[in-house]
N, C-alpha and C. Protein backbone atom coordinates (compact mmCIF):
# COMPACT_ATOMS: atom_id res chain seq x y z
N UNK A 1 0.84 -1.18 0.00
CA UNK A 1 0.00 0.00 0.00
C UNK A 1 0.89 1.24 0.00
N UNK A 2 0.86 2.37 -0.52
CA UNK A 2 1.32 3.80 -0.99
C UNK A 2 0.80 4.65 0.14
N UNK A 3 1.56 5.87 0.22
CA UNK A 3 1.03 6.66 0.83
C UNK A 3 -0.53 6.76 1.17
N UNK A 4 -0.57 7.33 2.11
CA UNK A 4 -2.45 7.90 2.51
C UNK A 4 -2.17 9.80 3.20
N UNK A 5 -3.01 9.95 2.08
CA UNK A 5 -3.08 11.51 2.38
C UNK A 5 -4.63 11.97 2.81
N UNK A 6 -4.28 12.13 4.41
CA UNK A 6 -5.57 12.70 4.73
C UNK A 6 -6.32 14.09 3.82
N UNK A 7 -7.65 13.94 4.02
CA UNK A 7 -8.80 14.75 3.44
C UNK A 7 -9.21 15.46 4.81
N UNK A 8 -9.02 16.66 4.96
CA UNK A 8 -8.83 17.56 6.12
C UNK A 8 -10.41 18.33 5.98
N UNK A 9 -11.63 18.32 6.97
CA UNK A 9 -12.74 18.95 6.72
C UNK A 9 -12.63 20.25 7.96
N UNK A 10 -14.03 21.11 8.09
CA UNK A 10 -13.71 21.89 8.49
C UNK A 10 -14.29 21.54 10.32
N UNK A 11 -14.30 22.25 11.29
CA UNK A 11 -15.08 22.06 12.57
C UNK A 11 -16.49 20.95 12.55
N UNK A 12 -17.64 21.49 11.51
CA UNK A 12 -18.46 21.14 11.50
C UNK A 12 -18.66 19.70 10.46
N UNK A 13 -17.52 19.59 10.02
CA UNK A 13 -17.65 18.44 8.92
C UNK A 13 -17.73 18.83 7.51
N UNK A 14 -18.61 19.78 7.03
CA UNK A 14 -19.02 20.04 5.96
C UNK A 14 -18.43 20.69 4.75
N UNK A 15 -16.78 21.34 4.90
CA UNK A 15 -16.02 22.28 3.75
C UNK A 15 -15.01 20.83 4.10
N UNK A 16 -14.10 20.70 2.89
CA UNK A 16 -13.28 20.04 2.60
C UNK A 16 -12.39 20.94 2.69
N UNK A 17 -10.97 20.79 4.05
CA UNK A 17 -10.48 22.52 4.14
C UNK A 17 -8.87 21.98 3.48
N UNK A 18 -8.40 20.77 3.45
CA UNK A 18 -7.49 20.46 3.00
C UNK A 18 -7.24 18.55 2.13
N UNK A 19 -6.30 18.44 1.60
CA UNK A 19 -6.00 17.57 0.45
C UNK A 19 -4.10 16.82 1.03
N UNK A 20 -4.35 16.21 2.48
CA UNK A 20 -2.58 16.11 2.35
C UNK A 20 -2.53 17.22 3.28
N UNK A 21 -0.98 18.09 2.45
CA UNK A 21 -0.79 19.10 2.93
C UNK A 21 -1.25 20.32 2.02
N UNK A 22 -1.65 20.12 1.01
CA UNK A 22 -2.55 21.42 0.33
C UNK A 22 -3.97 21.81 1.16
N UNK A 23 -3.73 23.01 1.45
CA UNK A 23 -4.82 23.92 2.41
C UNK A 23 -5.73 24.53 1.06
N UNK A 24 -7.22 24.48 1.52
CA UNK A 24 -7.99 24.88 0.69
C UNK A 24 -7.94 26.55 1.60
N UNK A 25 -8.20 27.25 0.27
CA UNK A 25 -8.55 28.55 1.19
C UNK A 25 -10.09 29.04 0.66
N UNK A 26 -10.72 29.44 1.90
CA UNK A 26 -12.34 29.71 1.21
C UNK A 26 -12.40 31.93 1.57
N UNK A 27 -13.16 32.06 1.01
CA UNK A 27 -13.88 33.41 0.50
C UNK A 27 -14.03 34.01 1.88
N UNK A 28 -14.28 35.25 1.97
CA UNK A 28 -14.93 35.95 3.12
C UNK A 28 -16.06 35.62 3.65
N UNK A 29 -16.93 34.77 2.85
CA UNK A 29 -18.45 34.79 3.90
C UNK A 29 -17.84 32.96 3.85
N UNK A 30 -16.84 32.80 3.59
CA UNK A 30 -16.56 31.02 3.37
C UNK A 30 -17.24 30.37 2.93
N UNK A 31 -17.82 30.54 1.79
CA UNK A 31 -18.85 29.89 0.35
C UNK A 31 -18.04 28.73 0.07
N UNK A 32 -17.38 29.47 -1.58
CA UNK A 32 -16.91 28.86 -2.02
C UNK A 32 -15.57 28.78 -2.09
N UNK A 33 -15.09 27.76 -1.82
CA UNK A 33 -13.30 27.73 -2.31
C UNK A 33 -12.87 28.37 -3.09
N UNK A 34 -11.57 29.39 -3.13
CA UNK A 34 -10.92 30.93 -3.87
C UNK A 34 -9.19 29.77 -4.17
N UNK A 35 -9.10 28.67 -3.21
CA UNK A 35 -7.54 28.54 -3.88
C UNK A 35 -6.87 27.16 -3.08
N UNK A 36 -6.76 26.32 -3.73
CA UNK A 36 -6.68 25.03 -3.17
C UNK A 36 -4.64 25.05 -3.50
N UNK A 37 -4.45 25.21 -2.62
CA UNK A 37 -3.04 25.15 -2.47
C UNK A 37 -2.59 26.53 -3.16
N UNK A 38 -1.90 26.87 -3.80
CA UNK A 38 -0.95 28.23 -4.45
C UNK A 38 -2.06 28.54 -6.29
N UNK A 39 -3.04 27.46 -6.08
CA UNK A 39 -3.74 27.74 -7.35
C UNK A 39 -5.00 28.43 -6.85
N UNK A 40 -5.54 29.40 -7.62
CA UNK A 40 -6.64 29.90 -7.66
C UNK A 40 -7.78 29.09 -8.53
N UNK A 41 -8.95 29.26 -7.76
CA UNK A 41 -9.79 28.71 -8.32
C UNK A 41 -10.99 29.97 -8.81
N UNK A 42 -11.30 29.44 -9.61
CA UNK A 42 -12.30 30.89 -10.56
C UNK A 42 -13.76 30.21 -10.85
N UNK A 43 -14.72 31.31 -10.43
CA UNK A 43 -16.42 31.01 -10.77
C UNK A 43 -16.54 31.27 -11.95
N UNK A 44 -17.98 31.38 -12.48
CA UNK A 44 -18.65 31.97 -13.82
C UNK A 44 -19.26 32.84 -12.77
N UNK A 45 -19.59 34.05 -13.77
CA UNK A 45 -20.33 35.25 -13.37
C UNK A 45 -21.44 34.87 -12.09
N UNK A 46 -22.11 33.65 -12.01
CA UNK A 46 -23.20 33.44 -11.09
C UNK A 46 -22.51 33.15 -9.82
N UNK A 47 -21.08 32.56 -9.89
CA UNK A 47 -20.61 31.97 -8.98
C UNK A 47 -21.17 30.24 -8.42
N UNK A 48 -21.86 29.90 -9.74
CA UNK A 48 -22.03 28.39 -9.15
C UNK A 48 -21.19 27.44 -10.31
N UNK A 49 -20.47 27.68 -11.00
CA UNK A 49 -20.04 26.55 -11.73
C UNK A 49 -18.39 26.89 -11.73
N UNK A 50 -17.72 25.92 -11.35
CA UNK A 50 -16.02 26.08 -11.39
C UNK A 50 -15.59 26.30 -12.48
N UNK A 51 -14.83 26.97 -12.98
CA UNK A 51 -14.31 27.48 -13.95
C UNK A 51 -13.09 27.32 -14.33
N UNK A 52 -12.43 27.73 -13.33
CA UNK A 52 -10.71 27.56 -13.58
C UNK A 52 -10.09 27.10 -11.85
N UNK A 53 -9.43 26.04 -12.14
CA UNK A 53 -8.10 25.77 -11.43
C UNK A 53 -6.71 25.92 -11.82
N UNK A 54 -6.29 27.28 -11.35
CA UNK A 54 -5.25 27.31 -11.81
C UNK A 54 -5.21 28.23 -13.16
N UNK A 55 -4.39 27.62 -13.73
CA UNK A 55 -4.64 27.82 -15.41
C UNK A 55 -5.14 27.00 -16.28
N UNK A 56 -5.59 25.80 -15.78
CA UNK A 56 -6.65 24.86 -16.05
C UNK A 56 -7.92 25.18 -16.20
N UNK A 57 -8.30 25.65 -17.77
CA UNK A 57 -9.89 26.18 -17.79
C UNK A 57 -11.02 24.64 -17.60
N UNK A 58 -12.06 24.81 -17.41
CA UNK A 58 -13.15 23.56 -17.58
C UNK A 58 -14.33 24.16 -18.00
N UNK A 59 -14.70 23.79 -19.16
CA UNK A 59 -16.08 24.12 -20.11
C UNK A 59 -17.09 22.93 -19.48
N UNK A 60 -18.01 23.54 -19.70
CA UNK A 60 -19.09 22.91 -20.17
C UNK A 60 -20.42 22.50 -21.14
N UNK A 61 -21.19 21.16 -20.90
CA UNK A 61 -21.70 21.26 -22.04
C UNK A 61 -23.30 22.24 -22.28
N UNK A 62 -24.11 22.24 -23.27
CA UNK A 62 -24.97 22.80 -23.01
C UNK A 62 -26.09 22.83 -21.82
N UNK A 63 -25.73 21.77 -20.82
CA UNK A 63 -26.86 21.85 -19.65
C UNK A 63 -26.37 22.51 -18.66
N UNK A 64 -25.02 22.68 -18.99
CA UNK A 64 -24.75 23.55 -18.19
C UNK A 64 -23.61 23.21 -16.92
N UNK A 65 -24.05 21.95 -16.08
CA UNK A 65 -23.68 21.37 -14.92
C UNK A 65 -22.66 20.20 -15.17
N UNK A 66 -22.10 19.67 -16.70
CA UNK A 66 -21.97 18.59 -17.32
C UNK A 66 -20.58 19.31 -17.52
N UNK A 67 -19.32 18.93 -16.86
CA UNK A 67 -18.14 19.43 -17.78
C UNK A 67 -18.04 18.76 -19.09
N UNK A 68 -16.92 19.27 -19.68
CA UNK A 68 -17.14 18.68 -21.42
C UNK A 68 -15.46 18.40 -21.53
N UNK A 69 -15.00 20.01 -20.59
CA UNK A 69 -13.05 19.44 -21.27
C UNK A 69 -12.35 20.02 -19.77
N UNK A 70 -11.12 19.50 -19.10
CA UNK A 70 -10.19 20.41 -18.28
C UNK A 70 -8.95 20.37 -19.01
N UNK A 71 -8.65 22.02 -19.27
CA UNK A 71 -7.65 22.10 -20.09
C UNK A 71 -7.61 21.57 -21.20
N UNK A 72 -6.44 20.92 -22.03
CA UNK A 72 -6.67 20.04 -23.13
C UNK A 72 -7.42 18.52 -23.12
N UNK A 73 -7.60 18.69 -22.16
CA UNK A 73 -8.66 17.33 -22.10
C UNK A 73 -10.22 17.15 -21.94
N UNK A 74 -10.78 15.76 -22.62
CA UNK A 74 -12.04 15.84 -22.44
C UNK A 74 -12.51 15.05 -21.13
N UNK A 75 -13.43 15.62 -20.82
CA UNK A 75 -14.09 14.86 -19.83
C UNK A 75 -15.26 14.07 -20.14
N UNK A 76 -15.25 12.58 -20.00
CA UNK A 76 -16.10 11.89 -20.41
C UNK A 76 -16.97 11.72 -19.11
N UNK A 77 -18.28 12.31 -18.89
CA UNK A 77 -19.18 12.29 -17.88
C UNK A 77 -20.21 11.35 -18.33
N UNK A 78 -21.26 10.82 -17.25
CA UNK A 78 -22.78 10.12 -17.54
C UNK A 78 -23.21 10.96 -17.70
N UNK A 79 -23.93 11.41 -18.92
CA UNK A 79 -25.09 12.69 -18.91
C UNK A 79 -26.18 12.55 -17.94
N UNK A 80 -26.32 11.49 -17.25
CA UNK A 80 -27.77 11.69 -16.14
C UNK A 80 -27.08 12.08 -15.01
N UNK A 81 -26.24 12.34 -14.54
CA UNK A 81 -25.87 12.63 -13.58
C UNK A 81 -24.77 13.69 -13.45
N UNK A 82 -23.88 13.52 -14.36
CA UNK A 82 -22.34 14.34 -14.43
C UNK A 82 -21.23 14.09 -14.01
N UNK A 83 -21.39 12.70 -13.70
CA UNK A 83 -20.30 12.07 -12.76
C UNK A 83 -19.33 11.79 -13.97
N UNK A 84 -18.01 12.45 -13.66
CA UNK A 84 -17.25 12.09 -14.66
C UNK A 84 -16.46 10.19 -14.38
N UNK A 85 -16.36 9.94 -15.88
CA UNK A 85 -15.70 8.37 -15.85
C UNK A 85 -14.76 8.39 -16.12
N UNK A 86 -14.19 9.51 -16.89
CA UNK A 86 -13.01 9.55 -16.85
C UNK A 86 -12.68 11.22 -17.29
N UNK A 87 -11.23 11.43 -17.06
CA UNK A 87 -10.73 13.14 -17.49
C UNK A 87 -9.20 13.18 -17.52
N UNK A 88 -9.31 12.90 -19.15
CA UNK A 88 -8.31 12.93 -20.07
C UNK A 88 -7.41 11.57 -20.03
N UNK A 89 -6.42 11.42 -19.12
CA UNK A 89 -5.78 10.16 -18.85
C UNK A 89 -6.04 9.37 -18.11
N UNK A 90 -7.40 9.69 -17.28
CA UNK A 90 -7.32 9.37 -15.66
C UNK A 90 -8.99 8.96 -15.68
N UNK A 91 -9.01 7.26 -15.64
CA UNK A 91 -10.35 6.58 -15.21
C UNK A 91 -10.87 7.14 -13.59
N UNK A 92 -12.31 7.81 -13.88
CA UNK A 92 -12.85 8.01 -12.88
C UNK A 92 -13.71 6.50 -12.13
N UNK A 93 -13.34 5.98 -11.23
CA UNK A 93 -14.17 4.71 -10.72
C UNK A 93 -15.14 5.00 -9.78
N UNK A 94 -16.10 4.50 -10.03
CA UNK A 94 -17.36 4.86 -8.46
C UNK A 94 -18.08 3.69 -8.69
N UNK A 95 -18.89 2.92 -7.24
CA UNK A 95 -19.35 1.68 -7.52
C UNK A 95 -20.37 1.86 -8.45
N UNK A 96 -21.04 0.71 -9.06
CA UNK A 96 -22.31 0.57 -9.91
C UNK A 96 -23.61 1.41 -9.25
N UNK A 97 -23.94 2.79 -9.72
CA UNK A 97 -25.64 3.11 -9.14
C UNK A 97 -24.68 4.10 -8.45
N UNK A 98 -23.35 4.40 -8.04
CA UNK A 98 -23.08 5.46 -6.70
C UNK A 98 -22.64 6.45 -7.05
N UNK A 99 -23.03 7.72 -6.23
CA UNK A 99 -22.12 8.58 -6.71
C UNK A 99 -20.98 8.76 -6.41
N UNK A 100 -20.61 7.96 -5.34
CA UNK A 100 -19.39 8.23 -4.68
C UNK A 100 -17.80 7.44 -5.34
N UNK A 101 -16.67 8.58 -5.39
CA UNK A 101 -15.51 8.10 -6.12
C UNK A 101 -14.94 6.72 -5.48
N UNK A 102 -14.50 6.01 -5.96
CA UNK A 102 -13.49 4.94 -5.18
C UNK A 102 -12.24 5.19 -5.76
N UNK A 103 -12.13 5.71 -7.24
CA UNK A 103 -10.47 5.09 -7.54
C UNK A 103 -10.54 6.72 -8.43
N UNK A 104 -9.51 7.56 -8.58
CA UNK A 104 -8.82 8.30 -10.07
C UNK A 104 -7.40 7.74 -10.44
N UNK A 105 -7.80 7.26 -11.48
CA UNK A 105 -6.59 6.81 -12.41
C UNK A 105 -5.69 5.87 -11.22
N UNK A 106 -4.49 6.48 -10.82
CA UNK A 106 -4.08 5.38 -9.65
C UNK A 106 -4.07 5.41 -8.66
N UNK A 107 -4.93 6.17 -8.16
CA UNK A 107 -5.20 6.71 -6.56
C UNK A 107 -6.72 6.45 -6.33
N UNK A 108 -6.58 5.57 -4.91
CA UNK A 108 -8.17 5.38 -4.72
C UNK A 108 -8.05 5.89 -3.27
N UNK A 109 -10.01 6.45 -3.11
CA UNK A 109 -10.46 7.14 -2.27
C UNK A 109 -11.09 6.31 -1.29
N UNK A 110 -10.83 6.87 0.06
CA UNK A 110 -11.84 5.96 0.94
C UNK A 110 -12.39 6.79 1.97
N UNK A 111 -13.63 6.43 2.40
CA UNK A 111 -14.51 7.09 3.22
C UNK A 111 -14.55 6.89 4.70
N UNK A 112 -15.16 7.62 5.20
CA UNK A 112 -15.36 7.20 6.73
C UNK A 112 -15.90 5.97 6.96
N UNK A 113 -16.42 6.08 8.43
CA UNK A 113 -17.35 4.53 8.78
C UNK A 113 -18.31 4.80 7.98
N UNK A 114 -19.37 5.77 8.34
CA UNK A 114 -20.48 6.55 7.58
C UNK A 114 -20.86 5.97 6.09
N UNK A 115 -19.10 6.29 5.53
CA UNK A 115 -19.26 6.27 4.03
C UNK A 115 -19.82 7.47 3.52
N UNK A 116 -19.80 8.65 4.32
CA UNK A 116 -20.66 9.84 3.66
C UNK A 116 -19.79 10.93 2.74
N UNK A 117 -18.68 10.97 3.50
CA UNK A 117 -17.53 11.61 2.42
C UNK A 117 -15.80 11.12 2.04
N UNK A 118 -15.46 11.84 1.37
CA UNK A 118 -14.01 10.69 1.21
C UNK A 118 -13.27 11.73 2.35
N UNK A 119 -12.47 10.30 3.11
CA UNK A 119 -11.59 10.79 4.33
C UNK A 119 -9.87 10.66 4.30
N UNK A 120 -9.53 10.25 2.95
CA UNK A 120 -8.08 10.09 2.51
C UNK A 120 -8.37 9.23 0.89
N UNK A 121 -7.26 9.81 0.47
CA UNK A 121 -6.62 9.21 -1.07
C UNK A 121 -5.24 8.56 -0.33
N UNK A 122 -5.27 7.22 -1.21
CA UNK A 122 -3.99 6.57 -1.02
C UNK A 122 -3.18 6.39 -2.29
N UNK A 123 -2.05 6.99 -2.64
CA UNK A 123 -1.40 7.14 -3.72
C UNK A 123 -0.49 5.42 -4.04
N UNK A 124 -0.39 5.09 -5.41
CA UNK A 124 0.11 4.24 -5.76
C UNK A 124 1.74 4.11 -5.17
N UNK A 125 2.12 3.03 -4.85
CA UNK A 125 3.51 2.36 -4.35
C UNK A 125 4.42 3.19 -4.80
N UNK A 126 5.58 4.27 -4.84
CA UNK A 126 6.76 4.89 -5.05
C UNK A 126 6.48 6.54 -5.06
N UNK A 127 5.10 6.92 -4.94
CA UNK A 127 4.64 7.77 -5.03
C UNK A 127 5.56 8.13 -3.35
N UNK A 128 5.74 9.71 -3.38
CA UNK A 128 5.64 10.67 -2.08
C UNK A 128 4.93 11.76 -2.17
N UNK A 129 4.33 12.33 -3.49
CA UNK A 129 3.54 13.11 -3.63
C UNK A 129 2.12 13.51 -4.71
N UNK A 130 1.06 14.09 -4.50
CA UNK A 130 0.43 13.62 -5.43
C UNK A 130 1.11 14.78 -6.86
N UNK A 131 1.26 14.25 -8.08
CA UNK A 131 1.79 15.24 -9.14
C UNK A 131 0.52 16.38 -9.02
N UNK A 132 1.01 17.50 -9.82
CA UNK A 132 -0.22 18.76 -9.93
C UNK A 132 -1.19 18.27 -10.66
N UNK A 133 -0.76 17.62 -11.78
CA UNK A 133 -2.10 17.58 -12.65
C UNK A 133 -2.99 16.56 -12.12
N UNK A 134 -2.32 15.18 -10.99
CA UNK A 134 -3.53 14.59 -10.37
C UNK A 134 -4.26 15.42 -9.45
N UNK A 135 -3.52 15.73 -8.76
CA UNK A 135 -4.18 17.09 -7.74
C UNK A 135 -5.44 17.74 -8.33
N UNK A 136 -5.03 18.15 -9.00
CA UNK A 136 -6.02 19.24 -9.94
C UNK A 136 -7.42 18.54 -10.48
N UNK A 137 -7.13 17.36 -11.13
CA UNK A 137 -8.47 16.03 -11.21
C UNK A 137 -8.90 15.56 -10.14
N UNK A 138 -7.82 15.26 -9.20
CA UNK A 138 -8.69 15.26 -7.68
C UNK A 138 -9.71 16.02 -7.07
N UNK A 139 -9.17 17.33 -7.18
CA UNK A 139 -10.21 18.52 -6.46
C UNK A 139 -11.82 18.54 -7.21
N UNK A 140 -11.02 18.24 -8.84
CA UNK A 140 -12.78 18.69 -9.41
C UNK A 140 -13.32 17.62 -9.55
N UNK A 141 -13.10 16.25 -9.27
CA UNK A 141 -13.71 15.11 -9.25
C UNK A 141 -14.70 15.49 -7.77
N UNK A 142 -13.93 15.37 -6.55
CA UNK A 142 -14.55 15.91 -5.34
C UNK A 142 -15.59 17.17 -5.45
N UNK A 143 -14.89 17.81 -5.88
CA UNK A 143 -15.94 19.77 -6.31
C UNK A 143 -17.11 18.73 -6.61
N UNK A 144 -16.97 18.34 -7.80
CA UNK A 144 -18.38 17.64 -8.60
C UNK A 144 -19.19 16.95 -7.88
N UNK A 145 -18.64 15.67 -6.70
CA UNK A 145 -19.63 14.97 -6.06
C UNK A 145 -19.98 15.47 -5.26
N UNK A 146 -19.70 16.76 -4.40
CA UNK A 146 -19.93 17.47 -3.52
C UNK A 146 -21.21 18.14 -3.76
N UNK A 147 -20.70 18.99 -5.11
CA UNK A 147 -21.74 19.75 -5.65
C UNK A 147 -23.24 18.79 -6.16
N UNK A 148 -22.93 17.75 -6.47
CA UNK A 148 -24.15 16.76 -6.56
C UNK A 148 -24.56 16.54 -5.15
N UNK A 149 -23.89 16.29 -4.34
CA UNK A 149 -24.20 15.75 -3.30
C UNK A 149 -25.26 16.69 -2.63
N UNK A 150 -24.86 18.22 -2.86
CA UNK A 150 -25.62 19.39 -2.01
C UNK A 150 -26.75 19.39 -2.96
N UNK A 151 -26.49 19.38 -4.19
CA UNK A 151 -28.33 19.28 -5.07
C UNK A 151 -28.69 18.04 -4.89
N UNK A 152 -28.46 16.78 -4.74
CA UNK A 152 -29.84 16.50 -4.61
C UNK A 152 -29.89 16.07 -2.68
N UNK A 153 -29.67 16.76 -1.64
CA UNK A 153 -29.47 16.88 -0.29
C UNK A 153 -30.81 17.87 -0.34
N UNK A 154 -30.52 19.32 -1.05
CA UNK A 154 -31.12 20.00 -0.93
C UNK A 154 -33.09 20.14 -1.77
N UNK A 155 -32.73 19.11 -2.86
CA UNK A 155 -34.06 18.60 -3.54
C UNK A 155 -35.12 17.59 -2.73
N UNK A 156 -34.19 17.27 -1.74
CA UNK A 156 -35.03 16.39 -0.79
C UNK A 156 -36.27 16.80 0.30
C-alpha cells in the first residue's frame, strides 16, 4: 500500500479545508473555495459553476452542470448525472448506481465509517507526492460529487 493523504474537513464536517498538505482557502463569507493550495480557483459570473483551477480552464456542455473538457482534455461524464468516468488520462471509478468516487486513475479514495464523504486518497507504491495535474483532477472530481451531493441533499 502507498502513501495515505488525509482529506482535512472543516469544525463542523461540511467544507473540505485540506487535500494532504494542500490547504484549501475559502472566500470571506466562506462559500466557495478561492484557492486550493498556491492555485486559484475561478467562478462563472453566477458563482455556481467552477471554472478555472489554476490555469486549467473547464467548459461545459450545453446543460450547463456537465463538464465537457479540463484544459486540453475531455471529460467523459454520464449525462444523467455528471459524474465524470473519466478526465483525459485518468479513469474516474465509483461503484455501480453510486455517486461516490473509489479510484482516479491510480489513486483510490476511501470514506469514513459513515461512508458519507471521502476521508483520505492513497497514492500508488513509489509515489511521495500527489503530481499537480492529479491534484487538480482530484479537487474537481470531489468539487463535482460534492456539488451533486448538495443538489440533490437539498431537492429532498
Amino acid at each position: 500500500m502507498g502513501l495515505e493523504l488525509e482529506l482535512g474537513y472543516d469544525l463542523r464536517g461540511g467544507r473540505l479545508r485540506s487535500i494532504g498538505d494542500v490547504q484549501l482557502t475559502y472566500g470571506g463569507w466562506g462559500g466557495r473555495p478561492r484557492a486550493l493550495g498556491s492555485l486559484s480557483l475561478e467562478y462563472d459570473l453566477l458563482g455556481s459553476r467552477l471554472r478555472w483551477i489554476g490555469d486549467t480552464e473547464i467548459t461545459y456542455g450545453r446543460l450547463g452542470s456537465v463538464p465537457r473538457t479540463f484544459g486540453t482534455w475531455d471529460v467523459d461524464c454520464t449525462a444523467w448525472a455528471g459524474i465524470p468516468r473519466r478526465i483525459g488520462p485518468y479513469p474516474v471509478e465509483h461503484p455501480r448506481l453510486s455517486g461516490r468516487v473509489s479510484a482516479i486513475g491510480p489513486i483510490e479514495v476511501s470514506y469514513g465509517l459513515l461512508g458519507g464523504r471521502p476521508r483520505r486518497v492513497v497514492l500508488p507504491e513509489g509515489w511521495t507526492a500527489l503530481p499537480d495535474d492529479v491534484l487538480r483532477v482530484l479537487f474537481l472530481v470531489l468539487h463535482l460529487q460534492a456539488e451533486r451531493n448538495r443538489g440533490s441533499s437539498s431537492a429532498a
